[in-house]
N, C-alpha and C. Protein backbone atom coordinates (compact mmCIF):
# COMPACT_ATOMS: atom_id res chain seq x y z
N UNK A 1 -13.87 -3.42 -17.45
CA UNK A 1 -13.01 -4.58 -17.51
C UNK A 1 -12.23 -4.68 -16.19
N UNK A 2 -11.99 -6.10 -15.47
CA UNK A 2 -11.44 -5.94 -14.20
C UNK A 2 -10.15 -5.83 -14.49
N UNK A 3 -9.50 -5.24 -13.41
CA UNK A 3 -7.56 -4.70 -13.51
C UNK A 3 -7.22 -6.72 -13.60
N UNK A 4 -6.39 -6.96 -14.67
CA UNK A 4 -5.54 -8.38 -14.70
C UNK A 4 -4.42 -8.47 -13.60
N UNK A 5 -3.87 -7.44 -12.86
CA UNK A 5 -3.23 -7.14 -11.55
C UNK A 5 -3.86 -7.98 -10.77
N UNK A 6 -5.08 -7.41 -10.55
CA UNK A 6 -6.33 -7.54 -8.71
C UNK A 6 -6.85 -9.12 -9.48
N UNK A 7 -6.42 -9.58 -10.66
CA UNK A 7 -7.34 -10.87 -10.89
C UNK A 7 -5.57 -12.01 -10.34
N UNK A 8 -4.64 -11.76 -10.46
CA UNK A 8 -3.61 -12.52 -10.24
C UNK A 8 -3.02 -12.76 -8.59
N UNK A 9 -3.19 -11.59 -7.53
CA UNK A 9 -3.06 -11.50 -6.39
C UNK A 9 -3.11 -13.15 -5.75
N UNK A 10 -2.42 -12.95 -4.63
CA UNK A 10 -2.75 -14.27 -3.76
C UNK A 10 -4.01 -13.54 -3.02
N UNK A 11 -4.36 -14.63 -1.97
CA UNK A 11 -5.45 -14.37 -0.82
C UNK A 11 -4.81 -13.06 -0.53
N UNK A 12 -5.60 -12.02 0.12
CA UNK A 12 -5.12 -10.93 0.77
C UNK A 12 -4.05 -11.34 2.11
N UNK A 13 -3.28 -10.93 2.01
CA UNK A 13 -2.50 -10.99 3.06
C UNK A 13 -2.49 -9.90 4.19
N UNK A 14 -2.41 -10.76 5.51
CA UNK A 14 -2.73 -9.62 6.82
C UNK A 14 -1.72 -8.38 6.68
N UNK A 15 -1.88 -7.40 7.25
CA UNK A 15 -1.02 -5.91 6.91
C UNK A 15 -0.07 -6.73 8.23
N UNK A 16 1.65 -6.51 7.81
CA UNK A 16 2.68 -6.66 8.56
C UNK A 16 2.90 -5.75 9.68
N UNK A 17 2.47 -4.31 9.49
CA UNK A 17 2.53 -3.50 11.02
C UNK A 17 1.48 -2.93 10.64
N UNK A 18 0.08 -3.26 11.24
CA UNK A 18 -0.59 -2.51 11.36
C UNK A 18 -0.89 -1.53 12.01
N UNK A 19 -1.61 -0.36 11.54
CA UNK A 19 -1.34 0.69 11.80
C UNK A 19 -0.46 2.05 11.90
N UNK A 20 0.68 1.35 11.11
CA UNK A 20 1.84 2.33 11.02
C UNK A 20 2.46 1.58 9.81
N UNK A 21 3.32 2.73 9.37
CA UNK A 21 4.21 2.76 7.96
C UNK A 21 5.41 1.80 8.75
N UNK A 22 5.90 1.24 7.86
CA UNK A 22 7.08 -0.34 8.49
C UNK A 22 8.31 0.53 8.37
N UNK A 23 8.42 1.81 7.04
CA UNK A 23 9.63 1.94 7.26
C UNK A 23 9.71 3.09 8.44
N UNK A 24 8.69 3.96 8.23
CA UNK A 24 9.18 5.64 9.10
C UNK A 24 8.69 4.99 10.65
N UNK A 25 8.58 4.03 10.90
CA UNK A 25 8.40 3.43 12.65
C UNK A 25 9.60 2.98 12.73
N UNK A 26 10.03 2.05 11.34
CA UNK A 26 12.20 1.80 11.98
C UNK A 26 12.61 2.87 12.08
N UNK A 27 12.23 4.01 11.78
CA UNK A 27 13.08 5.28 11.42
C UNK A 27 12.65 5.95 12.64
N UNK A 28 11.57 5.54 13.71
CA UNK A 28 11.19 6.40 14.77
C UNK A 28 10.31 7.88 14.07
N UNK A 29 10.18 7.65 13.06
CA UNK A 29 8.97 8.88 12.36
C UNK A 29 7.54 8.23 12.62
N UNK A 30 6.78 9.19 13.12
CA UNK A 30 5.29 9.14 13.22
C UNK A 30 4.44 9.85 12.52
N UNK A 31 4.70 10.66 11.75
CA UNK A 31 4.31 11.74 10.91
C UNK A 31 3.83 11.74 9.61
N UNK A 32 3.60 10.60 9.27
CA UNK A 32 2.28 9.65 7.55
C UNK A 32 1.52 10.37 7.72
N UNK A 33 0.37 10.55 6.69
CA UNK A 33 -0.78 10.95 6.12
C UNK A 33 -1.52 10.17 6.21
N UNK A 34 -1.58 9.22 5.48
CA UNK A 34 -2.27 7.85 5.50
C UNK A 34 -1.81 7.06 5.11
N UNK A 35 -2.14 5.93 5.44
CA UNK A 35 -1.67 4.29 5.23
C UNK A 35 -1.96 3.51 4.35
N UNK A 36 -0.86 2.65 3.39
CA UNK A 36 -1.86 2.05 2.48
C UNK A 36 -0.92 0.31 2.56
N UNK A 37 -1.66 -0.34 2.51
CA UNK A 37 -1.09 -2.29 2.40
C UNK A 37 -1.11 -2.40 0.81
N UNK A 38 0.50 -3.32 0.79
CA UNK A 38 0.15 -4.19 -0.42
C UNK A 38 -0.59 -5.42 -0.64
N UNK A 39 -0.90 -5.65 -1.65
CA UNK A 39 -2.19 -6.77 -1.78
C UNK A 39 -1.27 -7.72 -1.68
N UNK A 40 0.30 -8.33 -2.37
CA UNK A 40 0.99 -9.02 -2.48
C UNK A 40 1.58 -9.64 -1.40
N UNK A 41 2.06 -8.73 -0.17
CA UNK A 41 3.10 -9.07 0.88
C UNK A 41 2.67 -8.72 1.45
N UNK A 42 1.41 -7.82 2.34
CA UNK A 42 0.89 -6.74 3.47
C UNK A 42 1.89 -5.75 4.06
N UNK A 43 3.16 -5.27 3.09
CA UNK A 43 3.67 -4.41 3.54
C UNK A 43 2.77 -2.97 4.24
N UNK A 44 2.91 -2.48 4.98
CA UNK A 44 2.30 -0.96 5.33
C UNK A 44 3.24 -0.02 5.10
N UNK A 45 2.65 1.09 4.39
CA UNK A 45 3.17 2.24 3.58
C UNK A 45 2.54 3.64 3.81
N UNK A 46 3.23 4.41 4.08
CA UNK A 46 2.90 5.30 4.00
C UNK A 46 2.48 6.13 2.78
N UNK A 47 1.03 6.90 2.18
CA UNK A 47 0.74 7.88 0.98
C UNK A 47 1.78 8.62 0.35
N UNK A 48 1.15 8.96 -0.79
CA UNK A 48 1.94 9.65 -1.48
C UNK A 48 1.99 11.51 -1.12
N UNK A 49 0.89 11.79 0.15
CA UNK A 49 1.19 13.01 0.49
C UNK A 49 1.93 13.08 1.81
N UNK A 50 2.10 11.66 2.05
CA UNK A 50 3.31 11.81 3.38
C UNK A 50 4.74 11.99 2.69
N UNK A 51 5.54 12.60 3.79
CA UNK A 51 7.16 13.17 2.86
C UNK A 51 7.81 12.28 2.88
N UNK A 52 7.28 10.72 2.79
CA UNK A 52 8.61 9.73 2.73
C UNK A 52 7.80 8.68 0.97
N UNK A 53 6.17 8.78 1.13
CA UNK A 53 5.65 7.94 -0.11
C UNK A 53 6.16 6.43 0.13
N UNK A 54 5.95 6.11 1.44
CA UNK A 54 7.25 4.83 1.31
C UNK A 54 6.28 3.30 0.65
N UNK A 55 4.65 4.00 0.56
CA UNK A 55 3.86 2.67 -0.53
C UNK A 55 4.53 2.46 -1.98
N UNK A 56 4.24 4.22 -2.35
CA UNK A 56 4.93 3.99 -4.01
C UNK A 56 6.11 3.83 -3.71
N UNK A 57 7.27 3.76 -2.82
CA UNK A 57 8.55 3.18 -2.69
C UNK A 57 8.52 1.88 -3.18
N UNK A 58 7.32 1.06 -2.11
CA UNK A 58 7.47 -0.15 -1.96
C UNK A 58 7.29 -0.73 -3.34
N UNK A 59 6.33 -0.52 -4.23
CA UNK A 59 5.94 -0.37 -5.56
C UNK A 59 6.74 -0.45 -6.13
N UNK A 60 7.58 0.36 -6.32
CA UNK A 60 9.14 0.89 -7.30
C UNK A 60 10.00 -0.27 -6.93
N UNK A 61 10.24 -0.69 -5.63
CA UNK A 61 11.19 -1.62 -5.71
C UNK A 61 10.64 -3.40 -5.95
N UNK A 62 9.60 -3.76 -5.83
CA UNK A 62 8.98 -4.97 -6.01
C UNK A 62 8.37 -5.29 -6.84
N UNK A 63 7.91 -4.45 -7.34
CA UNK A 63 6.91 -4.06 -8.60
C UNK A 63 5.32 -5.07 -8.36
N UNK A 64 5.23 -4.82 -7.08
CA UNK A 64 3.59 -5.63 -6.55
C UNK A 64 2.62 -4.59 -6.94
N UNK A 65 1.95 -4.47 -7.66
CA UNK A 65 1.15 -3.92 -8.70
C UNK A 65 0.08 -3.26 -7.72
N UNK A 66 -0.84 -4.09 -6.72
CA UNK A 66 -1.48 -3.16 -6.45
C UNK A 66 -1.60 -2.97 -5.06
N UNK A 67 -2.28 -1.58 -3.98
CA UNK A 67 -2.81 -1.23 -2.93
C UNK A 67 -3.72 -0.95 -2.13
N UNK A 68 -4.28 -1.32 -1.34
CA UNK A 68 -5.75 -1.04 -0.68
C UNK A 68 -5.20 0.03 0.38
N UNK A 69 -6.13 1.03 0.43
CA UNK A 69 -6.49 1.79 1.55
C UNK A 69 -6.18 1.06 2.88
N UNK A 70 -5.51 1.69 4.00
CA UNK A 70 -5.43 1.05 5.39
C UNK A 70 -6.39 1.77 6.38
N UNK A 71 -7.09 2.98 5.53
CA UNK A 71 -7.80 3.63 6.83
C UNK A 71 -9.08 3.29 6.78
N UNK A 72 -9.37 3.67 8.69
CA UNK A 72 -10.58 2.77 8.75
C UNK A 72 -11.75 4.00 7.92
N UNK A 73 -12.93 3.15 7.68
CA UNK A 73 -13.83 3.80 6.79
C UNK A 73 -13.29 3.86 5.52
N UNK A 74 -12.63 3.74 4.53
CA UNK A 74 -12.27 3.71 3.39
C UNK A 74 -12.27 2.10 2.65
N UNK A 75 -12.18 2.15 1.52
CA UNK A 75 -12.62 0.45 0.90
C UNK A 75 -12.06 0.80 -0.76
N UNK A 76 -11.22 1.45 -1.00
CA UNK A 76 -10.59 1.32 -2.05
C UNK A 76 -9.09 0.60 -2.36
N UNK A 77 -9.05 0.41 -4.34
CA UNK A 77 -7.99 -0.08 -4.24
C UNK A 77 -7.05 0.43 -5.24
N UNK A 78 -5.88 0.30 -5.48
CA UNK A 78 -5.31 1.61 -6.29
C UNK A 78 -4.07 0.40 -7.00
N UNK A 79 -4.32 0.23 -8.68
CA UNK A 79 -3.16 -0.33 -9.42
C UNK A 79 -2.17 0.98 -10.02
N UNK A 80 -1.19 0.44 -8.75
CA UNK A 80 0.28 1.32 -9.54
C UNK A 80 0.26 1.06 -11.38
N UNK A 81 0.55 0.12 -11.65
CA UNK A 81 0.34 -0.35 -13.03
C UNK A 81 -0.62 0.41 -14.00
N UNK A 82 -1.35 0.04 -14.04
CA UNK A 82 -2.74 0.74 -14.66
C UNK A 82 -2.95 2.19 -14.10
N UNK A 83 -2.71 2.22 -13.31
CA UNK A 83 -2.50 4.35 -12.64
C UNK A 83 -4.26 4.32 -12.78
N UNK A 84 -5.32 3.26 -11.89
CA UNK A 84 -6.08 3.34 -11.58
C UNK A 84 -6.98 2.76 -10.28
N UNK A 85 -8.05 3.25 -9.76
CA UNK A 85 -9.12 2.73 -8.48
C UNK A 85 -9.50 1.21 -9.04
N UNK A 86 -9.38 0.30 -8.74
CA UNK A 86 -9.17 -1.10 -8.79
C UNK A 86 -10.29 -1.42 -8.01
């Protein structure tokens, strides 16, 4: 059954800083794991094994349901909501 999240989304929206996490670059931190965009706003976020998590931050405070992978070679998508690969 498809996630009702990934069926409500707008068009994908372009990632706002690509290539880097929006908050730990204001913060002058370079030090993410990996990168992930929201489907909702193209915020960029840093993983949940980087020491800031600032995707599931972004999550917690907006409640934009779901995330795609930012790294290159990867093509997944991840509903906070459903706590599943989308």
């Amino acid at each position: 059954m498809p996630c009702p999240h990934l069926e409500q989304l707008p068009p994908e929206p372009a990632p706002r800083t690509p290539g880097r996490c929006e908050e730990c670059d204001e913060a002058g931190i370079h030090a993410w794991v990996h990168l992930r965009t929201c489907l909702s706003c193209g915020h960029v976020g840093c993983c949940d094994s980087s020491q800031f998590r600032h995707a599931t931050a972004h999550h917690r405070s907006t409640g934009h349901p779901v995330m795609r992978t930012a790294e290159p070679g990867e093509d997944w998508r991840w509903c906070y909501v459903d706590r599943a690969v989308v």
